[in-house]
Protein backbone atom coordinates (compact mmCIF):
# COMPACT_ATOMS: atom_id res chain seq x y z
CA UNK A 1 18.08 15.44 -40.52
CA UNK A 2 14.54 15.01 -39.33
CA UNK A 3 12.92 13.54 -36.20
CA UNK A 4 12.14 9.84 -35.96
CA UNK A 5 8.44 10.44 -36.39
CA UNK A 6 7.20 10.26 -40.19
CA UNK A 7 5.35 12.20 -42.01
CA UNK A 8 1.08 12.09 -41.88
CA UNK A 9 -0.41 11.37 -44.83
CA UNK A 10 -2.46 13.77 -46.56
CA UNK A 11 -5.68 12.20 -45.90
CA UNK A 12 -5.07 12.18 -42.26
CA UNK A 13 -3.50 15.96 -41.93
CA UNK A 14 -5.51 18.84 -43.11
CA UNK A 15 -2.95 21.44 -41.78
CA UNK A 16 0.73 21.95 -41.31
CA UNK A 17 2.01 24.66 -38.75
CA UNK A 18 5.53 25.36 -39.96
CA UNK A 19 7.93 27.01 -37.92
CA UNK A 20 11.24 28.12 -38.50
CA UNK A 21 13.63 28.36 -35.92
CA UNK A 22 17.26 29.53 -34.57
CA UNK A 23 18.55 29.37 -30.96
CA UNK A 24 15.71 30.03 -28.67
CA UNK A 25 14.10 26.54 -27.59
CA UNK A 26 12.74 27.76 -24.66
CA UNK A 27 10.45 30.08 -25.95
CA UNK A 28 10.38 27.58 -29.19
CA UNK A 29 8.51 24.68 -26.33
CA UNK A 30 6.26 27.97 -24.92
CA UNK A 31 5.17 27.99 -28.85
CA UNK A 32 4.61 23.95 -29.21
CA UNK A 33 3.24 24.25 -25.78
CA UNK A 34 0.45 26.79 -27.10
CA UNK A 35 -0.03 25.00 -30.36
CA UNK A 36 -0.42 21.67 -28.20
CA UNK A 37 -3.64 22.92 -26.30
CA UNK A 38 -6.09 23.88 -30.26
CA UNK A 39 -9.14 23.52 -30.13
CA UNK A 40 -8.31 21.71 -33.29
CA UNK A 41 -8.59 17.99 -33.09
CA UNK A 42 -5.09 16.80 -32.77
CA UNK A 43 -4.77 14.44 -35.58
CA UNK A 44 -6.49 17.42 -37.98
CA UNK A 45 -2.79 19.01 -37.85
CA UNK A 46 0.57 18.67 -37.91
CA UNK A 47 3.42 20.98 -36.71
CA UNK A 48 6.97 20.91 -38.71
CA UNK A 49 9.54 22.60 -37.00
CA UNK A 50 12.79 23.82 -38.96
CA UNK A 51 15.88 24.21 -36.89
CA UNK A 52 17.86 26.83 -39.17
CA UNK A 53 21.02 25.64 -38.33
CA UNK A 54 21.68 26.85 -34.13
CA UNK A 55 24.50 25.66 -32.61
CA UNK A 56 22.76 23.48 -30.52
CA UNK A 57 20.17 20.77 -31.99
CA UNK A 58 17.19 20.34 -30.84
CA UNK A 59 17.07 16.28 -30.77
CA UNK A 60 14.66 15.84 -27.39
CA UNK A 61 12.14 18.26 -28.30
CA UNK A 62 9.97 15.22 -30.34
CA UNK A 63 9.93 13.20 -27.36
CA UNK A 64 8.91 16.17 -25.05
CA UNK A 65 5.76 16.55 -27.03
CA UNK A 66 5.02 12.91 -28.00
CA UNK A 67 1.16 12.19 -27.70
CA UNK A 68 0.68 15.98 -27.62
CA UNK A 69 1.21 16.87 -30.89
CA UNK A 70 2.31 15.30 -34.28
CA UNK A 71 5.91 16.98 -34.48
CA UNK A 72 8.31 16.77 -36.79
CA UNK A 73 12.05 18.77 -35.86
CA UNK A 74 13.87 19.09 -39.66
CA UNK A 75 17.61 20.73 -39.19
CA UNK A 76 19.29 22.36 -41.86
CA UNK A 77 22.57 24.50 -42.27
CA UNK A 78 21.69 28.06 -41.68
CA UNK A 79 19.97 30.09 -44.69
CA UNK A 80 17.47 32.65 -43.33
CA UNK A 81 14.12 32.57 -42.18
CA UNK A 82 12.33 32.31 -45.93
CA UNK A 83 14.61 29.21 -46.83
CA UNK A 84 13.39 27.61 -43.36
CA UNK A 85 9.81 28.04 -44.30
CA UNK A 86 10.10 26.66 -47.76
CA UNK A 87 12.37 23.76 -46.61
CA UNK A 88 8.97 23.10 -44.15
CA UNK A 89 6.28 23.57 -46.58
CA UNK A 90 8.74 20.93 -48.87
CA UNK A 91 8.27 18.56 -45.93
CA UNK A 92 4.67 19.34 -45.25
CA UNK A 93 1.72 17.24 -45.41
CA UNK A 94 -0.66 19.58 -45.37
CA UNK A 95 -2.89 20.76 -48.31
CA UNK A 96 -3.31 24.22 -45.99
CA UNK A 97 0.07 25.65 -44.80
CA UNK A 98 0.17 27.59 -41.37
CA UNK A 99 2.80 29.69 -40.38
CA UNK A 100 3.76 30.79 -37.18
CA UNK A 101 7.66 32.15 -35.28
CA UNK A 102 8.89 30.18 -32.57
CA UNK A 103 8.50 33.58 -30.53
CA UNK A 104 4.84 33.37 -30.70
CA UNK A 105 2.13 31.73 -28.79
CA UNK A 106 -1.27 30.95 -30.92
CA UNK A 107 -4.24 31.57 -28.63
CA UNK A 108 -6.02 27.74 -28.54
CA UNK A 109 -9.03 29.01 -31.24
CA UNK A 110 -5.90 30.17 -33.62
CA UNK A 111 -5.97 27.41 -36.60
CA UNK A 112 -9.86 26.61 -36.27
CA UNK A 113 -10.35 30.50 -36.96
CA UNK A 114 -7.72 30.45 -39.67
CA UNK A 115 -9.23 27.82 -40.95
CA UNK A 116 -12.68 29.12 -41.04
CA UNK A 117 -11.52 31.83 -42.87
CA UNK A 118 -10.02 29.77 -45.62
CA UNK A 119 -12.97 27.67 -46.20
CA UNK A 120 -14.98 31.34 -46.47
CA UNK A 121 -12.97 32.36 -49.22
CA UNK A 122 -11.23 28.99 -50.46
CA UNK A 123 -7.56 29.91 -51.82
CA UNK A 124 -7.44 33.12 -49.76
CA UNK A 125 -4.35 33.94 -47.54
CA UNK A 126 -5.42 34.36 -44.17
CA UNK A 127 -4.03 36.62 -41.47
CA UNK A 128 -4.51 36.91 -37.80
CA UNK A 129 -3.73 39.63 -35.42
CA UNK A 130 -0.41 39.30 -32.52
CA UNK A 131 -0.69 40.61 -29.11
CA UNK A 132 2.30 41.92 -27.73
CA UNK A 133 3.22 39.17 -24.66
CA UNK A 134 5.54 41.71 -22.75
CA UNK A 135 3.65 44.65 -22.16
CA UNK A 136 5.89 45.86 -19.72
CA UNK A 137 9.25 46.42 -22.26
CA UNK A 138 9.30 49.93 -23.98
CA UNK A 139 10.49 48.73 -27.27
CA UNK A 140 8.33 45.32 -27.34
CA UNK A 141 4.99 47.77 -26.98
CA UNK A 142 6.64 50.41 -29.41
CA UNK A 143 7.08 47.72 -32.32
CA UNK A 144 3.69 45.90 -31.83
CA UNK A 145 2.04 49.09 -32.37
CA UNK A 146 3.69 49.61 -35.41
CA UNK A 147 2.41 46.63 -36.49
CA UNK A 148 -1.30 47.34 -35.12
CA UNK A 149 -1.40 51.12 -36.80
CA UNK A 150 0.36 48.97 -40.09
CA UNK A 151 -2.43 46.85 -40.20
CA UNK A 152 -5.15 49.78 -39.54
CA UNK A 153 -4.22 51.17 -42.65
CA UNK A 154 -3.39 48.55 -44.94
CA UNK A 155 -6.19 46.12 -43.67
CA UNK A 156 -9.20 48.51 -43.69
CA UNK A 157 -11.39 46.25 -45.22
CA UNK A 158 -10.98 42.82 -43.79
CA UNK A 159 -12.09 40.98 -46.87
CA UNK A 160 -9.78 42.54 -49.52
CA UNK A 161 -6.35 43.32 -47.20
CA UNK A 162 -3.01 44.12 -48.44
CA UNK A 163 -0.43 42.68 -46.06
CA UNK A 164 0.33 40.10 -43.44
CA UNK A 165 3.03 39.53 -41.48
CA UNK A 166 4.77 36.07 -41.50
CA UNK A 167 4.14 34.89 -37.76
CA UNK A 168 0.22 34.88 -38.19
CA UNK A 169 -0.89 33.63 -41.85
CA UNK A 170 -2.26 30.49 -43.48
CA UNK A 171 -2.84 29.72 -47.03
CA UNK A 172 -3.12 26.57 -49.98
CA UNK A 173 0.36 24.99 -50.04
CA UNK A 174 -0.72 24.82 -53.90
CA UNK A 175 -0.88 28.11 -54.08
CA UNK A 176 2.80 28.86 -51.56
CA UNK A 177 4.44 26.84 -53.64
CA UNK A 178 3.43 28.56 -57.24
CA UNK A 179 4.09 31.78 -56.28
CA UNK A 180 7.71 30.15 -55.44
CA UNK A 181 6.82 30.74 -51.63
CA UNK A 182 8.96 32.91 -49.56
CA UNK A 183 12.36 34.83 -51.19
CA UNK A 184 15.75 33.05 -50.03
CA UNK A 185 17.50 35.65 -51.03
CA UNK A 186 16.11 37.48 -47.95
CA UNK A 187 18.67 36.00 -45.71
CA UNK A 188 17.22 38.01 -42.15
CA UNK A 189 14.07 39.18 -41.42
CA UNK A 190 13.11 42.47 -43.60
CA UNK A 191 10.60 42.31 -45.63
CA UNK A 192 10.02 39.08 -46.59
CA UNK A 193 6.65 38.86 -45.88
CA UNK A 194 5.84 42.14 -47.86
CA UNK A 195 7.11 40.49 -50.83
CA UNK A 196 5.41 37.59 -50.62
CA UNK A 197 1.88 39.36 -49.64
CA UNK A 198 2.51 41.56 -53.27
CA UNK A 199 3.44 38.37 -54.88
CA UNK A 200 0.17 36.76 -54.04
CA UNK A 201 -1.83 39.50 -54.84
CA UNK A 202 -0.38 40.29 -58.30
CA UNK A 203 -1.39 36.37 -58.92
CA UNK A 204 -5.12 37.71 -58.01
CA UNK A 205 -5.85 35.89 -55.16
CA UNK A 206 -7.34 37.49 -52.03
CA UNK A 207 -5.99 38.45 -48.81
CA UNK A 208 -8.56 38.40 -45.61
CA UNK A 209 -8.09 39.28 -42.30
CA UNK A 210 -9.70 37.65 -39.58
CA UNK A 211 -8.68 39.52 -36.25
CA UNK A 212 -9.42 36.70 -33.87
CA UNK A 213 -6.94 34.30 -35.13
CA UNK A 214 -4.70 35.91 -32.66
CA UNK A 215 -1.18 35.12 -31.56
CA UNK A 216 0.99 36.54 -28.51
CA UNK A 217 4.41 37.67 -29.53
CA UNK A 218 6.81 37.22 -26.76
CA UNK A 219 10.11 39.63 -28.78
CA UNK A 220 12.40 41.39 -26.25
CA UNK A 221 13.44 44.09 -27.49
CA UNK A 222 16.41 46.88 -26.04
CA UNK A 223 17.35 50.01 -27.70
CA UNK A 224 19.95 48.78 -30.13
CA UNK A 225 17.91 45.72 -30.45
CA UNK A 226 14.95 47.74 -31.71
CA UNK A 227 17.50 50.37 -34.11
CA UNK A 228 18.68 47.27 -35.90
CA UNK A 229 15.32 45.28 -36.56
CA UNK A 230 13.54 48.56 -38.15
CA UNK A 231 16.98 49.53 -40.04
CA UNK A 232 16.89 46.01 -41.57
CA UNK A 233 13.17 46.62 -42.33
CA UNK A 234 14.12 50.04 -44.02
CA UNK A 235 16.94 48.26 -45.94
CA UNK A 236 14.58 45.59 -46.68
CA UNK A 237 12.01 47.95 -48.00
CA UNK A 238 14.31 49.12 -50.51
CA UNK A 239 14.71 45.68 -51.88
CA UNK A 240 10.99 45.14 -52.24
CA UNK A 241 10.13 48.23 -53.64
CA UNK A 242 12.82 47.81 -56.34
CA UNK A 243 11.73 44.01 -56.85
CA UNK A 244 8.19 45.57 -57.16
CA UNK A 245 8.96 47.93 -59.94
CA UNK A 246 10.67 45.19 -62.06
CA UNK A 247 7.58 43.00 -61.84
CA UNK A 248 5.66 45.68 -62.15
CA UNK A 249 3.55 45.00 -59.40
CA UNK A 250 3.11 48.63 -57.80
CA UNK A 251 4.91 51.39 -56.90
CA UNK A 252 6.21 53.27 -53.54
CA UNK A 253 4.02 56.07 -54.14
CA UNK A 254 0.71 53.72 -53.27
CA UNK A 255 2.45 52.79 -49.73
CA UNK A 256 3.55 56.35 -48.50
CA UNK A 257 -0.48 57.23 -47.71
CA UNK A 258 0.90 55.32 -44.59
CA UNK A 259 3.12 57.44 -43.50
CA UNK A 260 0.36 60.46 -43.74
CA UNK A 261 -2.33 59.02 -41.26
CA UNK A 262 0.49 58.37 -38.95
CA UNK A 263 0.06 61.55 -36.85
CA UNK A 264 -3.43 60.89 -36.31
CA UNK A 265 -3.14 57.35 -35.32
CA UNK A 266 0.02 58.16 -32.94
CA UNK A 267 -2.61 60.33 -31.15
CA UNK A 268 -5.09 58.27 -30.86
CA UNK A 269 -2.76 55.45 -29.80
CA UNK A 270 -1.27 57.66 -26.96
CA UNK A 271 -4.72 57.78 -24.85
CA UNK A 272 -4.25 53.92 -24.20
CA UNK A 273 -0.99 55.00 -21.65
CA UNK A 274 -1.71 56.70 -18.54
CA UNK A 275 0.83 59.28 -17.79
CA UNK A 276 2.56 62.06 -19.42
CA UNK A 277 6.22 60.68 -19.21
CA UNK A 278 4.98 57.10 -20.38
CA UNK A 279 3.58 59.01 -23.87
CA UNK A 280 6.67 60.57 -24.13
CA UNK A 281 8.97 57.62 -24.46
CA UNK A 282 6.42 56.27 -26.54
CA UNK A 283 6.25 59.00 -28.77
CA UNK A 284 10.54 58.86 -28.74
CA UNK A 285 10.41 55.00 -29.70
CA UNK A 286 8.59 55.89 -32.29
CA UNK A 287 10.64 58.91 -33.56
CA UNK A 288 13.62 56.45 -33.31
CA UNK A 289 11.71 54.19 -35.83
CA UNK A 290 11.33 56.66 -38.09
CA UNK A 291 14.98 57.72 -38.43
CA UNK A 292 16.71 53.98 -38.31
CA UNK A 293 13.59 53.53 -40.84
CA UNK A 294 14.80 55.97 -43.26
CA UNK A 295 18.75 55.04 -42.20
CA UNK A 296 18.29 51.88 -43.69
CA UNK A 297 16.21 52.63 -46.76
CA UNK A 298 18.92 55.30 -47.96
CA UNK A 299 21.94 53.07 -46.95
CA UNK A 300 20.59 49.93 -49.29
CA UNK A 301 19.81 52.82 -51.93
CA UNK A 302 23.51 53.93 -51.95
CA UNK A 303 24.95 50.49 -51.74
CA UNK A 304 23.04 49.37 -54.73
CA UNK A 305 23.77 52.29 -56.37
CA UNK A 306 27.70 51.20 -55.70
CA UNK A 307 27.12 48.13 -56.56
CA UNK A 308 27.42 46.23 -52.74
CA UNK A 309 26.16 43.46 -51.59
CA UNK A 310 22.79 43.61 -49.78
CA UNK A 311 23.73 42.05 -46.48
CA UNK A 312 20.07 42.77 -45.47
CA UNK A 313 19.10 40.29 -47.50
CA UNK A 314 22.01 38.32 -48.73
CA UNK A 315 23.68 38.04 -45.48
């Protein structure tokens, strides 16, 4: 079921912003809110929001931003995060595809810098950088510098990166769509986007980071919160690493350098919070990452070993 507003036509929409979506329309409007005030002429883009399935629709949202931005609201029964995308790029106008998580705010240069990346490298997938919005929760700061010392390593050289992560990329929706865009069978967050960044880079196209394409990331995050979402990443690293071996695409061994610069970059990290007991919990958080880490990647080993189903990314 879509909104009442149609589709732009290709030669009138140069970008889509798709955004999947479950339950949260309040930070879901702070998002359109954000994408509303681009520096990017407003007719240059549309925005295509998938509702995966909440329990509540999201019928008025259309109307709230009418003259503000071209907005389309699709709703589907729920399938998982990569379905949502690809059931947006399906309905996209686009010939560029932005992506972007309804927890996010885009910064108002976001899609012209994106953009200006793309045409520097034409085909490329381009990746921002996220901010972490709530600077003040333990477990938000712990994850987004996971991602930052992530990036560090993997993204060294701007112009030839390695991996992105879903809320900040943009790409050819040519390009999405013959790769086979995002796995389905990844039915929650978990490494999605890691398979999709190998994907694109075992078709030999490039990956480029451009750092000021930034995005605030607005994820609470408690204690059990944060256990589950990096034991679903560990369980969802096991996946990709045994997809990766059967398309021969790369092996484990060429991702565990990461794990060796961590102690360095931990220290360096630390000097950014004042105060002894602050580094401390910081350095815990990041101890518990570790371990649910490794919990997950050893429990998806043994239950594909037995011959389980992989709820991390079947359900």
């Amino acid at each position: 079921m879509t909104s009442s507003l149609q589709p732009l036509s290709p030669d009138h929409c140069l970008v889509s912003v798709v955004i999947p979506t479950y339950a949260r329309p309040r930070l879901l409007h702070d998002c359109l809110a954000a994408l509303a005030e681009q520096t990017l002429a407003r007719e240059a883009f549309e925005v295509v929001v998938v509702d995966d399935g909440s329990p509540a629709g999201l019928g008025a949202l259309a109307a709230d931003f009418a003259g503000r931005l071209h907005l389309r609201v699709i709703r589907q029964a729920n399938a998982g995060p990569g379905a949502a995308r690809n059931r947006g790029v399906a309905e996209a106008s686009g010939a560029l595809i932005a992506f972007t998580d309804d927890d996010c705010q885009p910064a108002p240069a976001w899609l012209e810098t994106l953009l200006a990346g793309e045409r520097s490298r034409p085909g490329a997938l381009v990746g921002g950088s996220t901010r972490n919005g709530l600077s003040d929760r333990l477990f938000s700061e712990a994850s987004q510098w996971i991602v930052e010392m992530v990036y560090e390593h993997f993204n060294r050289d701007p112009d030839n990166a390695y991996f992105f992560a879903s809320n900040n990329i943009l790409c050819s929706r040519e390009r999405y769509i013959k790769i086979g865009g995002f796995d389905e069978r990844f039915r929650r967050a978990g490494a999605e986007d890691r398979d999709f960044c190998d994907r694109w880079r075992a078709a030999g196209w490039p990956l480029i980071w451009r750092p000021a394409a930034s995005i605030d990331h607005f994820h609470p995050q408690s204690l059990a919160s944060f256990l589950g979402l990096h034991y679903r990443y560990g369980r969802g690293a096991w996946i990709y690493h045994a997809r990766r071996r059967l398309r021969a695409t790369g092996t484990m061994h060429e991702d565990m350098g990461f794990h060796a610069t961590l102690p360095r970059a931990i220290l360096r990290g630390l000097a950014r919070y004042p105060g002894a007991w602050r580094r401390l919990q910081y350095c815990a958080a990041l101890l518990l990452w570790q371990l649910a880490n490794a919990a997950g990647f050893v429990s998806e080993s043994l239950a594909s070993r037995e011959g389980l189903p992989r709820r991390a990314v079947e359900g």
